[in-house]
N, C-alpha and C. Protein backbone atom coordinates (compact mmCIF):
# COMPACT_ATOMS: atom_id res chain seq x y z
N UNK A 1 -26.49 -23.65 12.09
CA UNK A 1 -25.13 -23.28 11.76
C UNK A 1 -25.00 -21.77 11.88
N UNK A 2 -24.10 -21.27 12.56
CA UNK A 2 -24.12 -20.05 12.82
C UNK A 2 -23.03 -19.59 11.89
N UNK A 3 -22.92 -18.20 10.91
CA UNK A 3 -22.31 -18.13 9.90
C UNK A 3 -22.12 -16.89 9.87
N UNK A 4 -20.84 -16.54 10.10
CA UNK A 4 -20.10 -14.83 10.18
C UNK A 4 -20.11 -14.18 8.50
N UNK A 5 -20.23 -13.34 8.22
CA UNK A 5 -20.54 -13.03 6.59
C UNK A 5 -19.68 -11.52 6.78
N UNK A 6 -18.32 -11.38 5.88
CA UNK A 6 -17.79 -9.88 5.64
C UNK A 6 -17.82 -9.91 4.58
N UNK A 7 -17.59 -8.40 4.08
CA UNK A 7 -17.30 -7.80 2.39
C UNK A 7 -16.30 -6.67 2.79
N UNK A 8 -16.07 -6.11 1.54
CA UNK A 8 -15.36 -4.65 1.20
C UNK A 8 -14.25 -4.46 2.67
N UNK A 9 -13.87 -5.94 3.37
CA UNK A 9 -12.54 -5.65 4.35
C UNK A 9 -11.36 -4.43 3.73
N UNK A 10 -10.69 -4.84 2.89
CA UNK A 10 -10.09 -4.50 2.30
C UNK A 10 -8.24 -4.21 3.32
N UNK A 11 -8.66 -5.30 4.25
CA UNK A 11 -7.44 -5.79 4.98
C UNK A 11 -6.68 -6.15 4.35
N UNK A 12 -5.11 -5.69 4.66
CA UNK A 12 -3.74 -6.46 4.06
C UNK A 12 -2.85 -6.71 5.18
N UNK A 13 -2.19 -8.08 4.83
CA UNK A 13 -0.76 -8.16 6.04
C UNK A 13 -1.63 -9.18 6.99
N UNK A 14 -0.52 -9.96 7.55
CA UNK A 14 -0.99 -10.85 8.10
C UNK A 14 -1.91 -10.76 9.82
N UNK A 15 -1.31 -9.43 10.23
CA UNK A 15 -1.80 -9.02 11.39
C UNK A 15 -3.03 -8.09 11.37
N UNK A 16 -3.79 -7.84 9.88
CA UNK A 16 -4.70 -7.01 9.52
C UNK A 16 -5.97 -7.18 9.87
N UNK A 17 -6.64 -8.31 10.51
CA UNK A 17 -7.82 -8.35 11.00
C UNK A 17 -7.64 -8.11 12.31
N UNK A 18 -8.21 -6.69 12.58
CA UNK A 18 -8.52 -6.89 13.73
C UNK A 18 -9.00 -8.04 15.21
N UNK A 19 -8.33 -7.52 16.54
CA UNK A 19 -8.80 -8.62 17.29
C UNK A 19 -10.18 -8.92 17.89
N UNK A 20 -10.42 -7.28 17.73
CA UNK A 20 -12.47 -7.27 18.07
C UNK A 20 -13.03 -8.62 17.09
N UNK A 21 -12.80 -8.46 15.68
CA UNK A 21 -13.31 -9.11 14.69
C UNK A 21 -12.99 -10.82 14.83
N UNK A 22 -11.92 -11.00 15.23
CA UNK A 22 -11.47 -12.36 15.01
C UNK A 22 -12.39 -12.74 16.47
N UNK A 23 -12.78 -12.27 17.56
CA UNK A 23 -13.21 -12.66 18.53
C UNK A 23 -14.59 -12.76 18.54
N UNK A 24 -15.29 -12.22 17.27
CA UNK A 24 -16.54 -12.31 16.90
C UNK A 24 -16.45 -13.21 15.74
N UNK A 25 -15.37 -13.52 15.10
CA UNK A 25 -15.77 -14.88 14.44
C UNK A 25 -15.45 -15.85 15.22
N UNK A 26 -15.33 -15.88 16.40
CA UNK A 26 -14.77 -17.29 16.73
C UNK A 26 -15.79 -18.41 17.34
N UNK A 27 -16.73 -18.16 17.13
CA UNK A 27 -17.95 -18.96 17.27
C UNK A 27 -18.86 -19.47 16.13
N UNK A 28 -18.47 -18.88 14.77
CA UNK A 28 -18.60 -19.23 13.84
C UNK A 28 -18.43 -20.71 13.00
N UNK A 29 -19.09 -21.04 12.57
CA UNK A 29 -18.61 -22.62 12.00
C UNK A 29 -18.44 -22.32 10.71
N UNK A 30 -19.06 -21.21 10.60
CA UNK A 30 -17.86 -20.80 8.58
C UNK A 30 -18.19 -19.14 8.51
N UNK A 31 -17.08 -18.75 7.64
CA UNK A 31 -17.04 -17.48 7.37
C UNK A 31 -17.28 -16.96 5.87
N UNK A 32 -18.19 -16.28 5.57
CA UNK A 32 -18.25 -16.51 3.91
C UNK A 32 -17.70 -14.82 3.82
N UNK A 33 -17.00 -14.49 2.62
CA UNK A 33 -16.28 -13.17 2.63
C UNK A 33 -16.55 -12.72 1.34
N UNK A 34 -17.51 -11.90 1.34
CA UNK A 34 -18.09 -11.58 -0.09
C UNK A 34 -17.52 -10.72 -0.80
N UNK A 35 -15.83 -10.57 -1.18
CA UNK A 35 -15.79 -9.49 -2.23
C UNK A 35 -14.93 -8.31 -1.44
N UNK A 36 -13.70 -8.36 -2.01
CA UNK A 36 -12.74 -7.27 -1.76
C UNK A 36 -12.04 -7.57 -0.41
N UNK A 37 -11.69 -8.63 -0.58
CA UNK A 37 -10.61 -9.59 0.89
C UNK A 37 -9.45 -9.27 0.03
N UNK A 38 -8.86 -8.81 0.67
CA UNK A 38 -7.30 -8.07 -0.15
C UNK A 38 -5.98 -9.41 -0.32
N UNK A 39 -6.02 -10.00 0.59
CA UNK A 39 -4.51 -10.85 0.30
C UNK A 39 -5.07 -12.68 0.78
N UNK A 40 -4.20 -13.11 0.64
CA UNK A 40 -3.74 -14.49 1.30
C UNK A 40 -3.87 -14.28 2.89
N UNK A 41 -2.73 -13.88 3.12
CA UNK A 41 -3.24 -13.64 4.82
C UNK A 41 -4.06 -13.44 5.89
N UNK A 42 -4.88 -12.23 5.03
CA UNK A 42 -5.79 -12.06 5.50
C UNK A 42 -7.11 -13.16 5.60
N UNK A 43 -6.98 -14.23 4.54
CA UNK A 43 -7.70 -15.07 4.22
C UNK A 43 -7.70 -16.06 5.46
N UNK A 44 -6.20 -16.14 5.37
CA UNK A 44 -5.86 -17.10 6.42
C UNK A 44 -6.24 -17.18 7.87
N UNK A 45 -6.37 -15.80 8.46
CA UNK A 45 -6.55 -15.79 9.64
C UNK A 45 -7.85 -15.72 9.92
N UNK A 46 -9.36 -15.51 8.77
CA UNK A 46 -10.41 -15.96 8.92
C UNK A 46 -10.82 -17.25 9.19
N UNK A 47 -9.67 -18.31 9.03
CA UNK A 47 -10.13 -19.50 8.91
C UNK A 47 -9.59 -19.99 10.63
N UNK A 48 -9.09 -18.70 11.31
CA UNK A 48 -9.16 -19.10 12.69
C UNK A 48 -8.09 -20.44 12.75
N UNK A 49 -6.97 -20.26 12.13
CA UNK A 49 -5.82 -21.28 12.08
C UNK A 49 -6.24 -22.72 11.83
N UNK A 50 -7.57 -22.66 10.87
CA UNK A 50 -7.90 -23.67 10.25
C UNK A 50 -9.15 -24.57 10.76
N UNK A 51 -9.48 -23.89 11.66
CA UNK A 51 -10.66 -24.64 12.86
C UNK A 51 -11.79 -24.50 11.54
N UNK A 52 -12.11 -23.53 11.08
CA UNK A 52 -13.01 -23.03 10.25
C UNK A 52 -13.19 -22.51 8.53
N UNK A 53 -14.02 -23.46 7.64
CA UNK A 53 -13.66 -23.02 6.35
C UNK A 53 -14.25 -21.47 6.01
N UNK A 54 -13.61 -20.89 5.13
CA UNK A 54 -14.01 -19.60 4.56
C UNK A 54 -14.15 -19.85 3.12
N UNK A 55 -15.34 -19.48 2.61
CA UNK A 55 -16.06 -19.19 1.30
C UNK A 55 -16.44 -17.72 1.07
N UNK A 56 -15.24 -17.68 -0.18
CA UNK A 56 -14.90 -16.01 -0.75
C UNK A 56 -15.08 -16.17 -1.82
N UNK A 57 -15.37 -14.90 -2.24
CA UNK A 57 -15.07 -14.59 -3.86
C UNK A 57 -14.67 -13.20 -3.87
N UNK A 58 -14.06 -13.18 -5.22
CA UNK A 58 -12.81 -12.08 -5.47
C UNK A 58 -13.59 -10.70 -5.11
N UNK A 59 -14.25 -10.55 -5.68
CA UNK A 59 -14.08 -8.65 -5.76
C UNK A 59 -13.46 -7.94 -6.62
N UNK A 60 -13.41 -6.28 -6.89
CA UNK A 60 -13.11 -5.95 -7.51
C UNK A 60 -11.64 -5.59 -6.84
N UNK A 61 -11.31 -6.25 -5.68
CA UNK A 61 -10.22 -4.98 -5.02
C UNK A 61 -9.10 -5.55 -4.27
N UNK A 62 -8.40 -6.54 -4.63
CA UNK A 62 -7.49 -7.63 -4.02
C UNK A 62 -6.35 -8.05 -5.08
N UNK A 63 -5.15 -8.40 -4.03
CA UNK A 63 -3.99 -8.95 -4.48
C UNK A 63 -3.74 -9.84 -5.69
N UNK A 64 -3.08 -10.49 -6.48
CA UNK A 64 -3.02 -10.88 -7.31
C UNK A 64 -2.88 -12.32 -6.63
N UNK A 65 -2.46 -12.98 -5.65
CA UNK A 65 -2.50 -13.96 -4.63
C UNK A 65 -4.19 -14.62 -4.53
N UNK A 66 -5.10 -13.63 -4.61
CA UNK A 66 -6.37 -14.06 -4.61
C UNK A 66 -7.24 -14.11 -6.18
N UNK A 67 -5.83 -13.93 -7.05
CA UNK A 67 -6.72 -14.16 -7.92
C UNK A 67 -7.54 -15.16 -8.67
N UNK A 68 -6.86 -16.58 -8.08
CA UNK A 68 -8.07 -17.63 -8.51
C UNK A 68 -9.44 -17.57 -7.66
N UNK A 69 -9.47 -16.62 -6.61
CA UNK A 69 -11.07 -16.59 -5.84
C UNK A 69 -12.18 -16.18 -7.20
N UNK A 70 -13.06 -16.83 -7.50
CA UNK A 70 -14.11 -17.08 -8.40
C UNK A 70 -14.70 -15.77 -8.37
N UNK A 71 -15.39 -15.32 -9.05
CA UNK A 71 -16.57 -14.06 -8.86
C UNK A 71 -17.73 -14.18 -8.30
N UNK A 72 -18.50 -15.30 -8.67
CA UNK A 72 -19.59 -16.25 -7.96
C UNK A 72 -19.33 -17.37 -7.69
N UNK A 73 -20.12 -18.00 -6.53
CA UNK A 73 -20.14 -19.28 -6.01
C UNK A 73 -21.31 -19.46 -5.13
N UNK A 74 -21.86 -20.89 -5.19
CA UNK A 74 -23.04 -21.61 -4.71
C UNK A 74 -22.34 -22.32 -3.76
N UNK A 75 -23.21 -22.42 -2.68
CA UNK A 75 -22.25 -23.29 -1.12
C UNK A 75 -24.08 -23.93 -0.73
N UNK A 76 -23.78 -25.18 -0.26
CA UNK A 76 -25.22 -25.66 -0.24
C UNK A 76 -24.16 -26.28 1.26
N UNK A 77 -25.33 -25.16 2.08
CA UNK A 77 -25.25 -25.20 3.26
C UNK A 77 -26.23 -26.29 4.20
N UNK A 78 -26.25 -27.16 4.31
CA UNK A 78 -26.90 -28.64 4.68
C UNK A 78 -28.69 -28.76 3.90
N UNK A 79 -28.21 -28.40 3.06
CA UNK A 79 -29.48 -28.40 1.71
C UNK A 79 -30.11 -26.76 1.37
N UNK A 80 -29.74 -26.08 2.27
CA UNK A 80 -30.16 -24.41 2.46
C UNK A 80 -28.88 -23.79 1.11
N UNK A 81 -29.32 -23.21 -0.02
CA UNK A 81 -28.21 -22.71 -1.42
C UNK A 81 -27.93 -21.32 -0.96
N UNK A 82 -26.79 -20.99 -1.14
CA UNK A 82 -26.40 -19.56 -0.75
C UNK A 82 -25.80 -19.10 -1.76
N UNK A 83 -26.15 -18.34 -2.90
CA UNK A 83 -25.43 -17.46 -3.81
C UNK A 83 -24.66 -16.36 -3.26
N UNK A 84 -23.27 -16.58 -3.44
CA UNK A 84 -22.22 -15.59 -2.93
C UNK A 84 -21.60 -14.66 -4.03
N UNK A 85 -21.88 -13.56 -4.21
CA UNK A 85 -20.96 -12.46 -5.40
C UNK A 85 -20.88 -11.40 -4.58
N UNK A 86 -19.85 -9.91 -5.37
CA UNK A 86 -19.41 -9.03 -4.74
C UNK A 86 -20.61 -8.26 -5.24
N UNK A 87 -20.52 -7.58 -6.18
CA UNK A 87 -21.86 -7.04 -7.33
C UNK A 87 -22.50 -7.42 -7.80
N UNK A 88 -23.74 -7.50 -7.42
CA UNK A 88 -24.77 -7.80 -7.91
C UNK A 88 -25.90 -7.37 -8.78
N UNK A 89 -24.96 -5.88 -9.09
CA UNK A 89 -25.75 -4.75 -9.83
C UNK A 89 -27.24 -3.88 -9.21
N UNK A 90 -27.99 -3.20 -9.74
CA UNK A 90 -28.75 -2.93 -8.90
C UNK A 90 -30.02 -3.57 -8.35
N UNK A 91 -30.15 -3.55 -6.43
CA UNK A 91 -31.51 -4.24 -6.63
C UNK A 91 -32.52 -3.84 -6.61
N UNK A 92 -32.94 -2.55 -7.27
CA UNK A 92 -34.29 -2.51 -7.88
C UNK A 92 -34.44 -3.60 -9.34
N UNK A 93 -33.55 -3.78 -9.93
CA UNK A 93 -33.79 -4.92 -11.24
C UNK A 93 -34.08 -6.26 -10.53
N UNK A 94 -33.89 -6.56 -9.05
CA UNK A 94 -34.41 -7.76 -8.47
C UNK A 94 -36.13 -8.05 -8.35
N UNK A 95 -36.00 -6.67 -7.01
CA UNK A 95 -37.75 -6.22 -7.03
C UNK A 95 -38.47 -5.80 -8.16
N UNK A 96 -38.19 -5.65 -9.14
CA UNK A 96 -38.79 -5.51 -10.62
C UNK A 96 -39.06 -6.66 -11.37
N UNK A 97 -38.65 -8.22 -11.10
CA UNK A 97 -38.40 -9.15 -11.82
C UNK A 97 -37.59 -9.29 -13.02
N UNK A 98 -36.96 -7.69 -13.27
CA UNK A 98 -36.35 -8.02 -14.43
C UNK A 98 -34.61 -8.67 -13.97
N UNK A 99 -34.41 -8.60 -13.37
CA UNK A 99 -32.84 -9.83 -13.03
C UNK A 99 -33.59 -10.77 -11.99
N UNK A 100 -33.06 -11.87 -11.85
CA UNK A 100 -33.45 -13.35 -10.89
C UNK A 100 -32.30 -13.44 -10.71
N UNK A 101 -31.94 -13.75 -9.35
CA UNK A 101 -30.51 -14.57 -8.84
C UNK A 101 -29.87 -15.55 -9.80
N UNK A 102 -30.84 -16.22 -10.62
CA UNK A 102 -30.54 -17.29 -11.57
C UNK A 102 -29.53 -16.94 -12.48
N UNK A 103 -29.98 -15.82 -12.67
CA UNK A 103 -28.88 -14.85 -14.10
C UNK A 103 -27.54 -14.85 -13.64
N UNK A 104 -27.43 -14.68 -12.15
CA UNK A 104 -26.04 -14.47 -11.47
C UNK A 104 -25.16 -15.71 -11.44
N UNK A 105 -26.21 -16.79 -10.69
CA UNK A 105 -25.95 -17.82 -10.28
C UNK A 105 -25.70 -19.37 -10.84
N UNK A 106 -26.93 -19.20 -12.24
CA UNK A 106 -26.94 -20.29 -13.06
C UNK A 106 -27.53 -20.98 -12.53
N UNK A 107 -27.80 -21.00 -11.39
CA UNK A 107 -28.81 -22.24 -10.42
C UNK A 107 -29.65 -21.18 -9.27
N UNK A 108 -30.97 -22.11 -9.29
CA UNK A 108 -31.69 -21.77 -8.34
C UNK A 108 -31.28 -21.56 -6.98
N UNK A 109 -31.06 -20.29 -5.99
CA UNK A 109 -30.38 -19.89 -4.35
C UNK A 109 -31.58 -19.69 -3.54
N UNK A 110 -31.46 -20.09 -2.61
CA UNK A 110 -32.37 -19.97 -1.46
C UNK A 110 -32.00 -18.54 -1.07
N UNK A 111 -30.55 -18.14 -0.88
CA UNK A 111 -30.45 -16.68 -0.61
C UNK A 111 -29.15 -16.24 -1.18
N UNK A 112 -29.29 -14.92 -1.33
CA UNK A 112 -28.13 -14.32 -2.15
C UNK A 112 -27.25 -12.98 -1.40
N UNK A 113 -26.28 -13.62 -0.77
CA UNK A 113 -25.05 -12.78 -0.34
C UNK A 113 -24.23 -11.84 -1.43
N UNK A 114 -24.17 -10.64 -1.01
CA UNK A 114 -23.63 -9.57 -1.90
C UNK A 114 -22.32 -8.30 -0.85
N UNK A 115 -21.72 -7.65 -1.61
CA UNK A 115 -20.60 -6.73 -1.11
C UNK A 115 -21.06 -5.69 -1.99
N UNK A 116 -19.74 -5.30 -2.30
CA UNK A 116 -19.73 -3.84 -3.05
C UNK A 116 -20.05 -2.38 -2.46
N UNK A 117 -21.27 -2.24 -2.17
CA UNK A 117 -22.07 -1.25 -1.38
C UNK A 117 -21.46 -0.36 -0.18
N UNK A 118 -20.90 -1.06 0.73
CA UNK A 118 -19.85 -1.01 2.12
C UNK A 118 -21.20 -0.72 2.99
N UNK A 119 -22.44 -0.61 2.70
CA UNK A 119 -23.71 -0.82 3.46
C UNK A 119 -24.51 -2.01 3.78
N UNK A 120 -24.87 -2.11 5.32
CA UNK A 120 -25.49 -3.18 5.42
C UNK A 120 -26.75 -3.37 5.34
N UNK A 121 -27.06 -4.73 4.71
CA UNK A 121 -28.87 -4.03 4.02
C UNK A 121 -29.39 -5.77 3.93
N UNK A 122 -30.54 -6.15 4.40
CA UNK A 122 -31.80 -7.07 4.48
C UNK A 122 -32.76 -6.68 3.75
N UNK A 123 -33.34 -7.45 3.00
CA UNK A 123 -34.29 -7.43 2.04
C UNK A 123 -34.98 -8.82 1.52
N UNK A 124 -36.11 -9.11 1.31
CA UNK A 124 -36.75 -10.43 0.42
C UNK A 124 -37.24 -9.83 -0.47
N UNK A 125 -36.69 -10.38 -1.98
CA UNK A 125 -37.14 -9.76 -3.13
C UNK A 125 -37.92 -11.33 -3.76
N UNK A 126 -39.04 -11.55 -3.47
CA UNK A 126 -39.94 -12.83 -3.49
C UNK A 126 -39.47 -14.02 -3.57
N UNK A 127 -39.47 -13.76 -2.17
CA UNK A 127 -39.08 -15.29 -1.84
C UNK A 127 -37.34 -15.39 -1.55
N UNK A 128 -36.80 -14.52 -1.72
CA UNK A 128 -35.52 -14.70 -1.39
C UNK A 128 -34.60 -13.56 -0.91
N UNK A 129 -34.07 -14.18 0.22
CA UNK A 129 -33.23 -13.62 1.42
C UNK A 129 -32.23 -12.83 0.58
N UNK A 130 -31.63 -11.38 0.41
CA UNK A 130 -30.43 -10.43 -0.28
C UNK A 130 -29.87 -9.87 1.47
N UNK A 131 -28.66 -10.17 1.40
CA UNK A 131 -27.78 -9.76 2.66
C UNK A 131 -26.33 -9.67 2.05
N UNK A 132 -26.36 -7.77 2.70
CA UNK A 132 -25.26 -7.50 2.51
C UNK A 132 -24.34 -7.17 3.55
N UNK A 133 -23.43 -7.78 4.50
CA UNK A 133 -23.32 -7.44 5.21
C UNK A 133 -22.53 -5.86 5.83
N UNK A 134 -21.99 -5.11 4.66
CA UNK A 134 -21.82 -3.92 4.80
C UNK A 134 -20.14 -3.79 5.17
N UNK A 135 -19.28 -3.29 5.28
CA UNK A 135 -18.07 -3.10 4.88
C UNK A 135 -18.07 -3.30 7.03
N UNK A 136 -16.79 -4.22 6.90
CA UNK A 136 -16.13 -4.18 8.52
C UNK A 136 -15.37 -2.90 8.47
N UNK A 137 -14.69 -2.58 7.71
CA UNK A 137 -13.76 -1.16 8.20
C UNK A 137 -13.92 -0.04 7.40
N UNK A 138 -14.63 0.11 6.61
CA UNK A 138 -14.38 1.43 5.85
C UNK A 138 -15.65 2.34 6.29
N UNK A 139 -16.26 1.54 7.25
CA UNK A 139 -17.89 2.50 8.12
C UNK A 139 -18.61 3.21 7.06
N UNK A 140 -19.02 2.54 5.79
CA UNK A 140 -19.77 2.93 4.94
C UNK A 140 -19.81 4.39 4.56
N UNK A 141 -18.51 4.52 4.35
CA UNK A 141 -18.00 5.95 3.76
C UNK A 141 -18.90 7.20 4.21
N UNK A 142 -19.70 6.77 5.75
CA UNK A 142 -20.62 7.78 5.91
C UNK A 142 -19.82 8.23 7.57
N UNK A 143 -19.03 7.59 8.02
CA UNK A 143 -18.42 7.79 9.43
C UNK A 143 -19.08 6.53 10.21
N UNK A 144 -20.25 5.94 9.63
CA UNK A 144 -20.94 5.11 10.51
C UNK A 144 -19.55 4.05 11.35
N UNK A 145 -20.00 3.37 12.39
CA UNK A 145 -19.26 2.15 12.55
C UNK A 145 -19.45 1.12 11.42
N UNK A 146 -18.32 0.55 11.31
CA UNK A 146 -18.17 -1.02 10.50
C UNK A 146 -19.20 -1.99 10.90
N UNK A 147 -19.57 -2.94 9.56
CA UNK A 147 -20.94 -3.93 10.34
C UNK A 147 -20.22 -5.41 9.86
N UNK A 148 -20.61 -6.71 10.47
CA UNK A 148 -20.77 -7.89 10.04
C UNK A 148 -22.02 -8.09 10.10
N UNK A 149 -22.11 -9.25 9.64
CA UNK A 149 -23.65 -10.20 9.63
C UNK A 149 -23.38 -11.21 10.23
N UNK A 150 -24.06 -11.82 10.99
CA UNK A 150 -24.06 -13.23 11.67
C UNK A 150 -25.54 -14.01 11.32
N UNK A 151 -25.58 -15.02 10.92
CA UNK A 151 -26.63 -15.93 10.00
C UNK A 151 -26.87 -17.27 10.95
N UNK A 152 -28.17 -17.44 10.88
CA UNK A 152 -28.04 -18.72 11.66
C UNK A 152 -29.03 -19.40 10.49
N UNK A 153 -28.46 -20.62 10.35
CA UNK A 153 -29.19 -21.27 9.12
C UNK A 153 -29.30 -22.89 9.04
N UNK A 154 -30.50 -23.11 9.73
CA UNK A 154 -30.73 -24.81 9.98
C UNK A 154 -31.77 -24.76 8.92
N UNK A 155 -31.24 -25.59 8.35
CA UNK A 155 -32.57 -25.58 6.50
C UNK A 155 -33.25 -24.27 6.05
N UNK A 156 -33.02 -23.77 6.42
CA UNK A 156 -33.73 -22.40 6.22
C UNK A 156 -32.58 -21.46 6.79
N UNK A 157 -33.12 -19.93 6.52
CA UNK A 157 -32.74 -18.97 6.94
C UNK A 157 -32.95 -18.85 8.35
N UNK A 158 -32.85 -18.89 9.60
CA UNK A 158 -33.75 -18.46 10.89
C UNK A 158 -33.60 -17.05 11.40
N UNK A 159 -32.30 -16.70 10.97
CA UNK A 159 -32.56 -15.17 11.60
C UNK A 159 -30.97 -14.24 11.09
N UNK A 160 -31.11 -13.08 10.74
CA UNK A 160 -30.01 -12.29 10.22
C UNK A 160 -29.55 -11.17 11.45
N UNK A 161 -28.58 -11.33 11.55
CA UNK A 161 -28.30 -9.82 12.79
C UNK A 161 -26.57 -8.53 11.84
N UNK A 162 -26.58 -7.88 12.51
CA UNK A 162 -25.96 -7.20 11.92
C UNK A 162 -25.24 -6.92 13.56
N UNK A 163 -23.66 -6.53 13.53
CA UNK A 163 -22.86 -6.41 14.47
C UNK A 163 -22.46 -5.39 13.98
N UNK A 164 -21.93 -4.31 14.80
CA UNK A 164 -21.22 -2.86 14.44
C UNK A 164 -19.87 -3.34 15.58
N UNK A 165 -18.65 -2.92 14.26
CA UNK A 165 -17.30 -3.52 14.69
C UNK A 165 -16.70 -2.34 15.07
């Protein structure tokens, strides 16, 4: 399953995703949007006029339209668990053992999707996959280009890439 992953968009208006972006999700069979997807609309046009589901959660930084999007959520991707939040607080308390995904999640994740940061960042903190895919438009407040993540995930993780938008 090949799986497009944004955060910290912070797109509004219905014409707000870019067309570079929509042409790089369009091979996607789901879009998960970790945190700070600004409106309805914008929601909408991830889902590629419906061809494709999108799994979001709120963020700190969106419309009042998105405010039933959850803070966390578990998506059990053909038996592969994906913990989805915006903040995840810091992960040195991961690599330390003192926080476990569990604390976040309430249930055991095979891997844990995060935002906030507007940086894109890979890591295994024992035994488990942390991907952030790093802000599409705000170029990580450093000038960098904007990143997605693209995931390919048949029972497992198989491989993480990062796209500069």
């Amino acid at each position: 399953m090949r799986v497009a992953v944004l955060a910290d968009t912070h797109w509004k208006g219905s014409d707000a995703v870019p067309e570079h972006v929509l042409n790089l999700l369009s091979d996607a069979e789901l879009v998960i949007h970790a945190g700070d997807l600004k409106c309805e609309k914008v929601l909408a046009s991830l889902t590629g006029g419906g061809r494709r589901p999108v799994k979001a959660v709120r963020g700190n930084n969106f419309e009042l339209d998105l405010a039933s999007l959850p803070d966390v959520r578990v998506e059990d991707l053909g038996g592969f668990k994906v913990g989805i939040a915006h903040d995840i607080g810091s992960l040195s308390e991961f690599a330390a053992y003192a926080k476990k995904p569990k604390d976040i999640f309430g249930e055991q994740v095979d891997c844990v999707i995060f935002g906030q940061t507007h940086h894109p960042f890979f890591d295994v903190f024992h035994g488990v996959p942390f991907i952030n895919p790093g802000s599409a438009t705000d170029q990580d407040h450093s000038g960098a280009p904007g990143t997605v993540a693209v995931l390919d995930i048949n029972g497992r993780l198989r491989s993480v890439s990062f796209i500069q938008v």
